[in-house]
C-alpha atoms as a PDB file:
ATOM      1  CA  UNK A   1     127.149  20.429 280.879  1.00  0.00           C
ATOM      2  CA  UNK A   2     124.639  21.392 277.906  1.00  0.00           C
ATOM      3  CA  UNK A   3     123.005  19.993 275.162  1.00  0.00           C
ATOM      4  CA  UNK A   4     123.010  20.966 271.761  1.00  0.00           C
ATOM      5  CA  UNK A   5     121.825  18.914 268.286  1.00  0.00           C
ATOM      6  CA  UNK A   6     124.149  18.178 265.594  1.00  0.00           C
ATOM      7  CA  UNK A   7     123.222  19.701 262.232  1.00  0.00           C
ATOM      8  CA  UNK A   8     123.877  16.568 260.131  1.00  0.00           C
ATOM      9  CA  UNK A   9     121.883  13.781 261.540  1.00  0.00           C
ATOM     10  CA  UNK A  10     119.597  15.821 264.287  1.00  0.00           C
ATOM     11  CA  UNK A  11     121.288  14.080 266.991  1.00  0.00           C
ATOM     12  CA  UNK A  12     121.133  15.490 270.737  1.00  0.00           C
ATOM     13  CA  UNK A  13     124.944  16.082 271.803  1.00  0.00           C
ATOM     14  CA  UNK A  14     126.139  16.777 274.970  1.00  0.00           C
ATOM     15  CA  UNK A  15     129.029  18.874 275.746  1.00  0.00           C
ATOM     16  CA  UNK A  16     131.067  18.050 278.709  1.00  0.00           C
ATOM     17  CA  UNK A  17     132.341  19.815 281.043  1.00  0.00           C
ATOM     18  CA  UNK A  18     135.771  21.790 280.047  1.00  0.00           C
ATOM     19  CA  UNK A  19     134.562  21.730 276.397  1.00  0.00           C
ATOM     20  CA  UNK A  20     135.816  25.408 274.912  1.00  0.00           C
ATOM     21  CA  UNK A  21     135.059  26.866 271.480  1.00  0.00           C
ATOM     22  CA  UNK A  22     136.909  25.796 268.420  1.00  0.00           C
ATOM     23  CA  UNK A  23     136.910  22.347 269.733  1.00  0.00           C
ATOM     24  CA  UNK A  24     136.340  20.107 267.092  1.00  0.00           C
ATOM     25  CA  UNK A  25     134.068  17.093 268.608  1.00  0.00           C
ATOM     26  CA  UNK A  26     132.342  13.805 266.865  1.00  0.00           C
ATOM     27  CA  UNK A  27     128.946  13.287 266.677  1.00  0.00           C
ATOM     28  CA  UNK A  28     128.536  10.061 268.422  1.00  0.00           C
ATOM     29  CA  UNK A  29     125.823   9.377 266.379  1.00  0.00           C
ATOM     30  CA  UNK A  30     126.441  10.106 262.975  1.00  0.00           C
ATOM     31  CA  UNK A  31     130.482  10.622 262.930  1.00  0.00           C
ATOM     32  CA  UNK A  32     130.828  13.891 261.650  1.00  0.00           C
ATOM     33  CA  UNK A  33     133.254  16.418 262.929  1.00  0.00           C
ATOM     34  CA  UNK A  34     131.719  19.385 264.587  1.00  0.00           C
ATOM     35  CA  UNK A  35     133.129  22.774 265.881  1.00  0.00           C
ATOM     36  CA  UNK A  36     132.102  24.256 269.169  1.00  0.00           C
ATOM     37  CA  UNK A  37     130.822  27.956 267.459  1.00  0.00           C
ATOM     38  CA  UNK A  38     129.201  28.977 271.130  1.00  0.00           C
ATOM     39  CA  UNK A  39     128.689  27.529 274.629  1.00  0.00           C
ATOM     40  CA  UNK A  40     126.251  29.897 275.542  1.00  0.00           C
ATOM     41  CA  UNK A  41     123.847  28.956 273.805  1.00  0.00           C
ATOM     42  CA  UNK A  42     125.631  25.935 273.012  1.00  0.00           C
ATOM     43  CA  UNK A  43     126.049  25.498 269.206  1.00  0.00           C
ATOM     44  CA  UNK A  44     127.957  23.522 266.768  1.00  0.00           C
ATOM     45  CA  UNK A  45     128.046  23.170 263.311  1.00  0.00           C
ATOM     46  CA  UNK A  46     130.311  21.167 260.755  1.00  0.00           C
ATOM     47  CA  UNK A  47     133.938  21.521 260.937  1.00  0.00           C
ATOM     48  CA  UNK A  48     135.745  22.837 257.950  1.00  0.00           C
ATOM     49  CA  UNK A  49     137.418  20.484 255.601  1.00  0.00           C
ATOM     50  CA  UNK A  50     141.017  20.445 255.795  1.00  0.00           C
ATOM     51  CA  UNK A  51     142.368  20.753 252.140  1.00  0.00           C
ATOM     52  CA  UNK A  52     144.960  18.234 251.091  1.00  0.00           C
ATOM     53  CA  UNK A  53     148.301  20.502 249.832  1.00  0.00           C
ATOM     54  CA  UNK A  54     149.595  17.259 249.186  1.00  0.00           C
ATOM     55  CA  UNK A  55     153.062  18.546 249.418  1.00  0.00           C
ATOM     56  CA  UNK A  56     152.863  21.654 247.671  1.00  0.00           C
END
């Protein structure tokens, strides 16, 4: 396990065990969606926003 802070609110996040990159986690803190960029060092930074293609 290893820590890492989330770049929205500053928040200390831990990532559990079996976490891999690309995961998309929550902040517990703050909510946001997060992607798992690197686990050594452990970084994550906000997840892209899925456009809508409503339908298209």
């Amino acid at each position: 396990m290893s820590n890492t802070t989330c770049p929205e609110c500053m928040a200390e996040i831990e990532l559990v065990a079996g976490t891999e990159e690309n995961e998309i986690i929550v902040c517990p803190d703050c909510g946001v969606d997060l992607e798992v960029i690197s686990l050594d060092p452990p970084t994550v930074e906000l997840a892209p926003m899925e456009a809508e293609d409503w339908g298209e």
